[in-house]
C-alpha atoms as a PDB file:
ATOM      1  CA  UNK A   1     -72.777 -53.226-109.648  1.00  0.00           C
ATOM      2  CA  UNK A   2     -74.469 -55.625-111.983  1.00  0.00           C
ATOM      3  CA  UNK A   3     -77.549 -55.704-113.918  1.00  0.00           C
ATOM      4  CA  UNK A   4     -80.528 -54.791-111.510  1.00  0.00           C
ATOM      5  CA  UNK A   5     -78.306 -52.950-108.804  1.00  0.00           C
ATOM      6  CA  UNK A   6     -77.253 -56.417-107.917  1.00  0.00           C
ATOM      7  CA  UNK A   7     -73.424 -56.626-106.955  1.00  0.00           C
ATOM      8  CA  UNK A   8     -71.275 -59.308-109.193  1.00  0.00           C
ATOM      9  CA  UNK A   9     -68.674 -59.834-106.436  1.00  0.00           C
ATOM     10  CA  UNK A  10     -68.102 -59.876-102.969  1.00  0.00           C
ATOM     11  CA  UNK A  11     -66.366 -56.792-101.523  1.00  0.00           C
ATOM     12  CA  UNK A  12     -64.825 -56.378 -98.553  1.00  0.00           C
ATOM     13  CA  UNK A  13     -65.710 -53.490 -96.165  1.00  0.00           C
ATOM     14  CA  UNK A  14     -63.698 -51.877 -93.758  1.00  0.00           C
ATOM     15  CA  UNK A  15     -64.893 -49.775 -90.483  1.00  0.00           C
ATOM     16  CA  UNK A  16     -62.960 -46.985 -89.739  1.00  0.00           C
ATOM     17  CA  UNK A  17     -62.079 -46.520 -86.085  1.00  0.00           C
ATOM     18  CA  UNK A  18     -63.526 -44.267 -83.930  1.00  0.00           C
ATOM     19  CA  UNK A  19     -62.016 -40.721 -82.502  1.00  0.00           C
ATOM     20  CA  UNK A  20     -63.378 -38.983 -79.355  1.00  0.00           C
ATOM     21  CA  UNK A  21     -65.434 -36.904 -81.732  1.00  0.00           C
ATOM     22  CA  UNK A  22     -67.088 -39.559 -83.788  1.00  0.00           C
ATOM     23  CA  UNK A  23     -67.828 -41.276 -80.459  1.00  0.00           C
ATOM     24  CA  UNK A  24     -69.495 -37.950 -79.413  1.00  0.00           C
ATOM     25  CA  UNK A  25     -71.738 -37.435 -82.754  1.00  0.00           C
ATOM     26  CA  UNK A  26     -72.516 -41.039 -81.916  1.00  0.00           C
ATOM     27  CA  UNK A  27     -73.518 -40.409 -78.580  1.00  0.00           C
ATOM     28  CA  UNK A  28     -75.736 -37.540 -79.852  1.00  0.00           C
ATOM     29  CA  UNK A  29     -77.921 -39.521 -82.112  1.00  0.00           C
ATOM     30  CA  UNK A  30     -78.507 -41.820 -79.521  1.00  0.00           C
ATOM     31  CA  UNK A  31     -79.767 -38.955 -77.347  1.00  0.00           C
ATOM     32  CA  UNK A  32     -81.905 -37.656 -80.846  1.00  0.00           C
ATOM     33  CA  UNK A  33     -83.343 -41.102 -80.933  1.00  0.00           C
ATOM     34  CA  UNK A  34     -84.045 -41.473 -77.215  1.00  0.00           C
ATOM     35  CA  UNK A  35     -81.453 -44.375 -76.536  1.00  0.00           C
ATOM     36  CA  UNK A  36     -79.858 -43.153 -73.679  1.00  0.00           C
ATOM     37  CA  UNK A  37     -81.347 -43.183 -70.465  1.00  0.00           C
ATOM     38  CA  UNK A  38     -79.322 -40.750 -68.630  1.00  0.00           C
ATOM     39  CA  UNK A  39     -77.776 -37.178 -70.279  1.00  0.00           C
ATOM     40  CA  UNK A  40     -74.992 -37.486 -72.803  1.00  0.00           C
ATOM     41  CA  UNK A  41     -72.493 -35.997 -70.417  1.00  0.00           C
ATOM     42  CA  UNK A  42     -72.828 -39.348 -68.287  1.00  0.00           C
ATOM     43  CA  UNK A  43     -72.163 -40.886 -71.227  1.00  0.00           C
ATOM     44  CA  UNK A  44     -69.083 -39.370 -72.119  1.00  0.00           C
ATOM     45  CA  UNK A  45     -67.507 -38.233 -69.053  1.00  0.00           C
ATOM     46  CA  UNK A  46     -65.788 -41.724 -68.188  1.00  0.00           C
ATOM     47  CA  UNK A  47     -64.963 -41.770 -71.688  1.00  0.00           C
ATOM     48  CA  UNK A  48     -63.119 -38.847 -72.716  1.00  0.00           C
ATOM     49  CA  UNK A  49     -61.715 -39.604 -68.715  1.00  0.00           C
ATOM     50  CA  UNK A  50     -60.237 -42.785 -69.512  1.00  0.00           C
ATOM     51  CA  UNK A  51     -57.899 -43.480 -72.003  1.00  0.00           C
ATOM     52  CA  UNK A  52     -58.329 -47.553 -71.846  1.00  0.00           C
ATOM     53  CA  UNK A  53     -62.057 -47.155 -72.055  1.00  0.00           C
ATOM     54  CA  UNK A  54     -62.134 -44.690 -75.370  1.00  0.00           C
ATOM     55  CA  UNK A  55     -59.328 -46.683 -76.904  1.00  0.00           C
ATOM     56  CA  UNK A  56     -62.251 -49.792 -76.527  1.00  0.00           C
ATOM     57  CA  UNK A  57     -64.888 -47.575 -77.816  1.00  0.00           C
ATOM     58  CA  UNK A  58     -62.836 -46.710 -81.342  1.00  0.00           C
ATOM     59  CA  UNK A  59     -64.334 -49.796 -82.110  1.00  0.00           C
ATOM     60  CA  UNK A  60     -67.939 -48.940 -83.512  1.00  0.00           C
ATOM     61  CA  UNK A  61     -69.666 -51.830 -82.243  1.00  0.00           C
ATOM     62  CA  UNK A  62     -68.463 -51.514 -78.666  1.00  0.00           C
ATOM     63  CA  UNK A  63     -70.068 -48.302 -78.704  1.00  0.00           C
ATOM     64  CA  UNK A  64     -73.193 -49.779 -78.759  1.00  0.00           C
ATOM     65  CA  UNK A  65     -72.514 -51.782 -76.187  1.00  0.00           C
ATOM     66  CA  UNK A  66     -71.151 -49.534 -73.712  1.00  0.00           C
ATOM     67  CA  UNK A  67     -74.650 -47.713 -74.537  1.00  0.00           C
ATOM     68  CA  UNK A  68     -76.463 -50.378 -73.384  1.00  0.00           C
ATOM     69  CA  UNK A  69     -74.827 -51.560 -70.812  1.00  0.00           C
ATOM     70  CA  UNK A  70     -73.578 -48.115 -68.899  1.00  0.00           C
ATOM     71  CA  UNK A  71     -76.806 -47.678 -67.139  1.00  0.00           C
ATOM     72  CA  UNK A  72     -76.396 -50.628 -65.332  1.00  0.00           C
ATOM     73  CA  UNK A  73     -72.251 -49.714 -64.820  1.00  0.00           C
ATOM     74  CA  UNK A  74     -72.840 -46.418 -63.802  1.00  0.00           C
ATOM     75  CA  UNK A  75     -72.581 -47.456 -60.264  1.00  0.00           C
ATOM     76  CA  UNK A  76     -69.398 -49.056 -60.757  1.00  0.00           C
ATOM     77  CA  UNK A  77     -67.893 -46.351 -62.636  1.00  0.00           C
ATOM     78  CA  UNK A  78     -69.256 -44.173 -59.833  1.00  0.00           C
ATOM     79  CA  UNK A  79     -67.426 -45.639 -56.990  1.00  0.00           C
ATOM     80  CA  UNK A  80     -64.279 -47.384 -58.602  1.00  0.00           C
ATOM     81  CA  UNK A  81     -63.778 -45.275 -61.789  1.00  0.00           C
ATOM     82  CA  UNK A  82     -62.844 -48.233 -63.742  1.00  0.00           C
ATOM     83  CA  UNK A  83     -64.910 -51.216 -64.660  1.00  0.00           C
ATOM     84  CA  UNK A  84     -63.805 -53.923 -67.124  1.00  0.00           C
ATOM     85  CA  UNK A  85     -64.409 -55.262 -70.693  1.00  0.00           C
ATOM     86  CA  UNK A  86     -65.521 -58.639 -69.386  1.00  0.00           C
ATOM     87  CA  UNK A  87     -68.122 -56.904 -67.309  1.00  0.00           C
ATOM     88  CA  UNK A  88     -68.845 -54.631 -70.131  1.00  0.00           C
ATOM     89  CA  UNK A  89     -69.533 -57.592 -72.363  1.00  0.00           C
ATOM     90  CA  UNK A  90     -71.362 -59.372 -69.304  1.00  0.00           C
ATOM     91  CA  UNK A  91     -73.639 -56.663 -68.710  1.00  0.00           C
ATOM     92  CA  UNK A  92     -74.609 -56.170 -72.396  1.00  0.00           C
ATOM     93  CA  UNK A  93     -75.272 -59.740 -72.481  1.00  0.00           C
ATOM     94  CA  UNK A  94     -77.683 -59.867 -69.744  1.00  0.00           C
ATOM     95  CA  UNK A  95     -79.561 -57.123 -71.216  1.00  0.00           C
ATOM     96  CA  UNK A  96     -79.650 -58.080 -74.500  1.00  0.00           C
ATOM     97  CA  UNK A  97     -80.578 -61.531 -73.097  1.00  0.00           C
ATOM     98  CA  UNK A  98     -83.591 -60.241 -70.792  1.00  0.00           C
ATOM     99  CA  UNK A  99     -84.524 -58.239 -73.963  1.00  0.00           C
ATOM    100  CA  UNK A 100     -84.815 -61.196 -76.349  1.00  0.00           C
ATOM    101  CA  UNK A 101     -86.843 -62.806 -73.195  1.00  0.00           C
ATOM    102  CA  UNK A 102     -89.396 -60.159 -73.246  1.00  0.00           C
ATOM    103  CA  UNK A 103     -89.717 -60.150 -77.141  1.00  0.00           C
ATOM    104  CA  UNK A 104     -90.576 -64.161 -76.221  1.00  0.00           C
ATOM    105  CA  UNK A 105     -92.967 -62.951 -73.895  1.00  0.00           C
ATOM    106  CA  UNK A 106     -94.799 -60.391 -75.993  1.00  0.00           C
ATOM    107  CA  UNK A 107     -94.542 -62.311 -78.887  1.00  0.00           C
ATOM    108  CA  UNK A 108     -97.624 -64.983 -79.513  1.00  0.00           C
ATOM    109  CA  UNK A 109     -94.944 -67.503 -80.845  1.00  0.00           C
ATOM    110  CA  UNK A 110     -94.480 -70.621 -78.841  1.00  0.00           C
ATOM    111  CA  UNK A 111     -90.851 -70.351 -76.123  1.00  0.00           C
ATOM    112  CA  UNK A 112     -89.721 -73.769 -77.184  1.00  0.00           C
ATOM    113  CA  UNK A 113     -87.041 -72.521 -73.983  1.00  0.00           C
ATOM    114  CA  UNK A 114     -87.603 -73.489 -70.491  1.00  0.00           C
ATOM    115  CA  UNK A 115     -88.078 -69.753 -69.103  1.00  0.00           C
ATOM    116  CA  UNK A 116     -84.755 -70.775 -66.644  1.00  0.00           C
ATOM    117  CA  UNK A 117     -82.732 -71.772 -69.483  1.00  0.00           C
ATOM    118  CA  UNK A 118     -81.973 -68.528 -70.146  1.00  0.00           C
ATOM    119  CA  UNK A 119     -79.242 -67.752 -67.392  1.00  0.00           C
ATOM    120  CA  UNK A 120     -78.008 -71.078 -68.231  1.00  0.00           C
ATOM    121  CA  UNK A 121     -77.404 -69.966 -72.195  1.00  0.00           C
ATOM    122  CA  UNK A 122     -75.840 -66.688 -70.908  1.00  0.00           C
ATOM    123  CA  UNK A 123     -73.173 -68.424 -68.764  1.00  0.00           C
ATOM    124  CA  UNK A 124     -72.578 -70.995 -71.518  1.00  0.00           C
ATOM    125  CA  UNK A 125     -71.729 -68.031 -74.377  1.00  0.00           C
ATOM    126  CA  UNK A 126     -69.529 -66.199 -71.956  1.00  0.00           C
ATOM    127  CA  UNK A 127     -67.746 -68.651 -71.068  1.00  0.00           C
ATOM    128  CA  UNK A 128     -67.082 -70.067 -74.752  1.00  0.00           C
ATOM    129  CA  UNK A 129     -66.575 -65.757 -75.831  1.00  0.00           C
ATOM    130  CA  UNK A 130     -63.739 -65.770 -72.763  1.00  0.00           C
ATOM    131  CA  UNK A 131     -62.493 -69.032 -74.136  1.00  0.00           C
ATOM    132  CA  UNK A 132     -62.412 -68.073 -77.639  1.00  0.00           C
ATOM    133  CA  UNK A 133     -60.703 -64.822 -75.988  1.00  0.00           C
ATOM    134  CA  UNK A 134     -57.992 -66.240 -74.203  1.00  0.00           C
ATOM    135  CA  UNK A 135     -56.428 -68.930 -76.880  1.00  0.00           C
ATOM    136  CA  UNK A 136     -57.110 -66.104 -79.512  1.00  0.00           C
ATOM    137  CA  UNK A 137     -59.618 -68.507 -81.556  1.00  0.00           C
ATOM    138  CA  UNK A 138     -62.318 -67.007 -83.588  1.00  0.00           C
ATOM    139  CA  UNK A 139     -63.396 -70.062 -85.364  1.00  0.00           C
ATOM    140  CA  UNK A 140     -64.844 -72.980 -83.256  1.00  0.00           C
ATOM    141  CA  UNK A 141     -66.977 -76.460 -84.702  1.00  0.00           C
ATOM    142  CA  UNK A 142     -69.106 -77.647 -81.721  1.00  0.00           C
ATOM    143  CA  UNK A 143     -70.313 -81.190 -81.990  1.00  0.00           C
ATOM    144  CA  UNK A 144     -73.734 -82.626 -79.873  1.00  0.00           C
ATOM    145  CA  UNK A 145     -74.222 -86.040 -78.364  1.00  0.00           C
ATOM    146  CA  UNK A 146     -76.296 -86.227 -81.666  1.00  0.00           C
ATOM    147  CA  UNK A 147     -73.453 -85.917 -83.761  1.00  0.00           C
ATOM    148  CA  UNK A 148     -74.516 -83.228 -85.040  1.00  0.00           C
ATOM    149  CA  UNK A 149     -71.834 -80.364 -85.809  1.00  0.00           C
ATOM    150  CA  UNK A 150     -71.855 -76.663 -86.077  1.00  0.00           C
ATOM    151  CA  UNK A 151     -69.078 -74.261 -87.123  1.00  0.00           C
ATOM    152  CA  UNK A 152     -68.909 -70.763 -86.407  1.00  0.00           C
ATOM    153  CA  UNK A 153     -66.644 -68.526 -88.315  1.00  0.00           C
ATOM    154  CA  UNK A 154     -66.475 -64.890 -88.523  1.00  0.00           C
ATOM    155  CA  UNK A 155     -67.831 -63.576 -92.215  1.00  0.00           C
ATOM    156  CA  UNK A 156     -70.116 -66.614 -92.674  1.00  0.00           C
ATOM    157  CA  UNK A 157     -74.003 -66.827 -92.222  1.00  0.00           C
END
């Protein structure tokens, strides 16, 4: 660190995966906190179940994913025992989606958004994410009618 706790350089930072346990302690502090909306055991059954599913939940951010999203996959999970990582990502989107819709909504700021262009942005970014997915791209520049450009890249603002 530099002179008033600034850092000099970059550094890179690395995630460690996570074990059944880890994903349990996780699990817990959701509980603590009042994040999950059924008991933990709900929660982790299908996981410690299924090794496909806790092999995609070493991945710290998917956890908080499935977190959100298992209510609504519960069902699923109920009746098939299986459900997918596209419809894991699809039903996280949705929520977060109808959750950023309701911030609009309580908000006094101004929706510059038609309220039914919502959906439309949903099906736009999972289509592009299962694009990206399939040719193995994680860098994309997207150009308007305007000419104006835009390049996403993971690590950059």
């Amino acid at each position: 660190m530099g002179p008033g706790g600034k850092f000099d350089q970059l550094q890179e930072c690395y995630i460690s995966p996570f074990c059944l346990t880890d994903i349990k302690e996780y699990l817990k502090r959701c509980e603590q906190q009042g994040k999950l909306q059924a008991p933990i055991e709900r929660y982790f059954g299908p996981i410690a179940a299924n090794q496909n599913l806790s092999t995609l939940l070493n991945i710290p951010f998917n956890i908080k994913i499935y977190v959100t999203a298992f209510p609504e996959l519960q069902n699923e999970w109920n009746k098939v025992g299986a459900f997918s990582r596209a419809r894991l990502y699809e039903v996280f989107m949705q929520a977060w989606f109808a959750q950023s819709a309701q911030d609009r909504r309580d908000s006094n700021l101004r929706n510059t958004l038609e309220e039914n262009s919502d959906q439309e942005l949903l099906d736009f970014f999972k289509h592009l994410s299962f694009a990206m997915y399939q040719t193995k791209t994680n860098e994309i520049t997207y150009q308007n009618d305007n000419k104006e450009a835009i390049c996403l890249r993971p690590g950059y603002p």
